[in-house]
Protein backbone atom coordinates (compact mmCIF):
# COMPACT_ATOMS: atom_id res chain seq x y z
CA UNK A 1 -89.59 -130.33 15.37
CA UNK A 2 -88.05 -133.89 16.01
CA UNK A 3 -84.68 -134.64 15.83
CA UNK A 4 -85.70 -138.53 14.57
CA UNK A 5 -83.97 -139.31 10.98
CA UNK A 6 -86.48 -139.84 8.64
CA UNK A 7 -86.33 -141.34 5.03
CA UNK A 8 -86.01 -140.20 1.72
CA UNK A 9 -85.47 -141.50 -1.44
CA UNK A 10 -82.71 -141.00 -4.27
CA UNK A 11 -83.09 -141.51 -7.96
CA UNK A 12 -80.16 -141.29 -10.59
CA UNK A 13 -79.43 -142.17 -13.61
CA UNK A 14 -76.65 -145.28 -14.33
CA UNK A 15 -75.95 -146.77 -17.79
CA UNK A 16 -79.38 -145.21 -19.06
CA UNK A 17 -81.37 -146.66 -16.52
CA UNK A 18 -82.68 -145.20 -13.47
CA UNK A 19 -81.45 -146.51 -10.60
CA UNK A 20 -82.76 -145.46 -6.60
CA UNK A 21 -81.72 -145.37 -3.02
CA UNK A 22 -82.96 -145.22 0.31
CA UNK A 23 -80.90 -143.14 3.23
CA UNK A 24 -82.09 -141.88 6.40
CA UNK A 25 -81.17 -138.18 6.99
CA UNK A 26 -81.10 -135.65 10.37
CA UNK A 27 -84.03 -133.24 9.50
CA UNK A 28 -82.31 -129.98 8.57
CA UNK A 29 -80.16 -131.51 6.19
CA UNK A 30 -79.59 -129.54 2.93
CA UNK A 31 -79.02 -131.35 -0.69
CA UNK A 32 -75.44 -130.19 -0.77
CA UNK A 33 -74.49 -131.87 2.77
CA UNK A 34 -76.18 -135.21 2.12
CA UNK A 35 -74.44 -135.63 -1.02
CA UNK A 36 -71.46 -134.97 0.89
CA UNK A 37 -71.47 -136.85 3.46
CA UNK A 38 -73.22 -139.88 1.99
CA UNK A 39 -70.51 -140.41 -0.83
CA UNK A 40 -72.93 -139.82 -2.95
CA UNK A 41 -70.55 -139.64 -5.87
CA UNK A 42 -70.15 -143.13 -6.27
CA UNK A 43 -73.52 -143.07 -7.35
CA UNK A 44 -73.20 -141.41 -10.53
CA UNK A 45 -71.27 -139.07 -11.80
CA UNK A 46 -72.42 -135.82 -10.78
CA UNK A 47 -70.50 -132.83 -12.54
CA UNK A 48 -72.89 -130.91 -14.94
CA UNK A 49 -76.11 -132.19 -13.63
CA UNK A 50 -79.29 -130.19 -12.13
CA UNK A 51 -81.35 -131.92 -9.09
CA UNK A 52 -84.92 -132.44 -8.26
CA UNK A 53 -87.65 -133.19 -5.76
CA UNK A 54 -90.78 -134.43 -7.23
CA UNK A 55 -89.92 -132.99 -10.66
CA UNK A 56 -88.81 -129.42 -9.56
CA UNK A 57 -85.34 -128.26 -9.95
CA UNK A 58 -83.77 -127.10 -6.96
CA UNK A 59 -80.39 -125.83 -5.72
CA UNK A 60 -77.97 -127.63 -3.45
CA UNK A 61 -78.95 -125.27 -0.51
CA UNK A 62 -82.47 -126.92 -0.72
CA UNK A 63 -83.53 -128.62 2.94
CA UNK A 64 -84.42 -131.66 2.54
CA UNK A 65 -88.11 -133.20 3.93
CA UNK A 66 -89.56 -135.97 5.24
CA UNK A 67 -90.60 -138.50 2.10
CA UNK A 68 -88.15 -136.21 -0.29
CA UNK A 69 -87.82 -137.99 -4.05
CA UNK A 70 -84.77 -136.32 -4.37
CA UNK A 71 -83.93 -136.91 -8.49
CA UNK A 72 -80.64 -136.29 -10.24
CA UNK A 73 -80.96 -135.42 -13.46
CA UNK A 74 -78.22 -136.34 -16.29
CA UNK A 75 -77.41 -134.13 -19.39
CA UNK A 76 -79.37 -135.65 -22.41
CA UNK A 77 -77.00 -137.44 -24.61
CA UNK A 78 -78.78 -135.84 -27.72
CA UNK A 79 -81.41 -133.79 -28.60
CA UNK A 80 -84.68 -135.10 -27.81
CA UNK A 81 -86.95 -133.56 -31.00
CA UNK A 82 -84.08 -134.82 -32.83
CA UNK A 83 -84.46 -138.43 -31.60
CA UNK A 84 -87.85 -138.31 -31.93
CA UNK A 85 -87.73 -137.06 -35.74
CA UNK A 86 -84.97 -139.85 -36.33
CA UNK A 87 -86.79 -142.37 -34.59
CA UNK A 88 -90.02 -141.82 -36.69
CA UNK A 89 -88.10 -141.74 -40.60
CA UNK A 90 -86.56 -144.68 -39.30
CA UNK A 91 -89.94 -146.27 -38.85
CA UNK A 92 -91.31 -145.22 -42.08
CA UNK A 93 -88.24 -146.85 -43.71
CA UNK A 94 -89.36 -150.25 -41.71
């Protein structure tokens, strides 16, 4: 295996939009260390939230790979079917 950093990406969520990042990592690296050492708090805020790669939840001690889309994922602010149902009276109303 090479020791050569290699890139991944990092998506998270800021003011309801998704935001993303580019670092370059040591392979070996697990989720927990890069967010770590890459101060990755001042990204978001990152208490309560689950992570991804590629869609699928994974836990901090995850090992990162080469071409990663490493995803944070924030707490929904309400309840989605609920949205959706308030969303669509509100468009009958219109």
């Amino acid at each position: 295996m090479s020791n050569q950093k290699f890139k991944i990406e990092i998506f998270f969520p800021v003011n309801k939009k998704l935001k993303s990042r580019e670092y370059l990592i040591s392979p070996g690296t697990t989720l927990d260390y890069f967010l770590k050492s890459h101060d990755a708090n001042i990204l978001c805020d990152f208490r309560n939230v689950k992570y991804g790669v590629f869609g699928k939840i994974v836990n901090l001690d995850y090992i990162i790979k080469q071409g990663d889309r490493i995803e944070i994922y924030h707490q929904a602010s309400q309840d989605p079917k609920k949205a959706r149902i308030k969303r669509a009276e509100s468009k009958k109303k219109a």
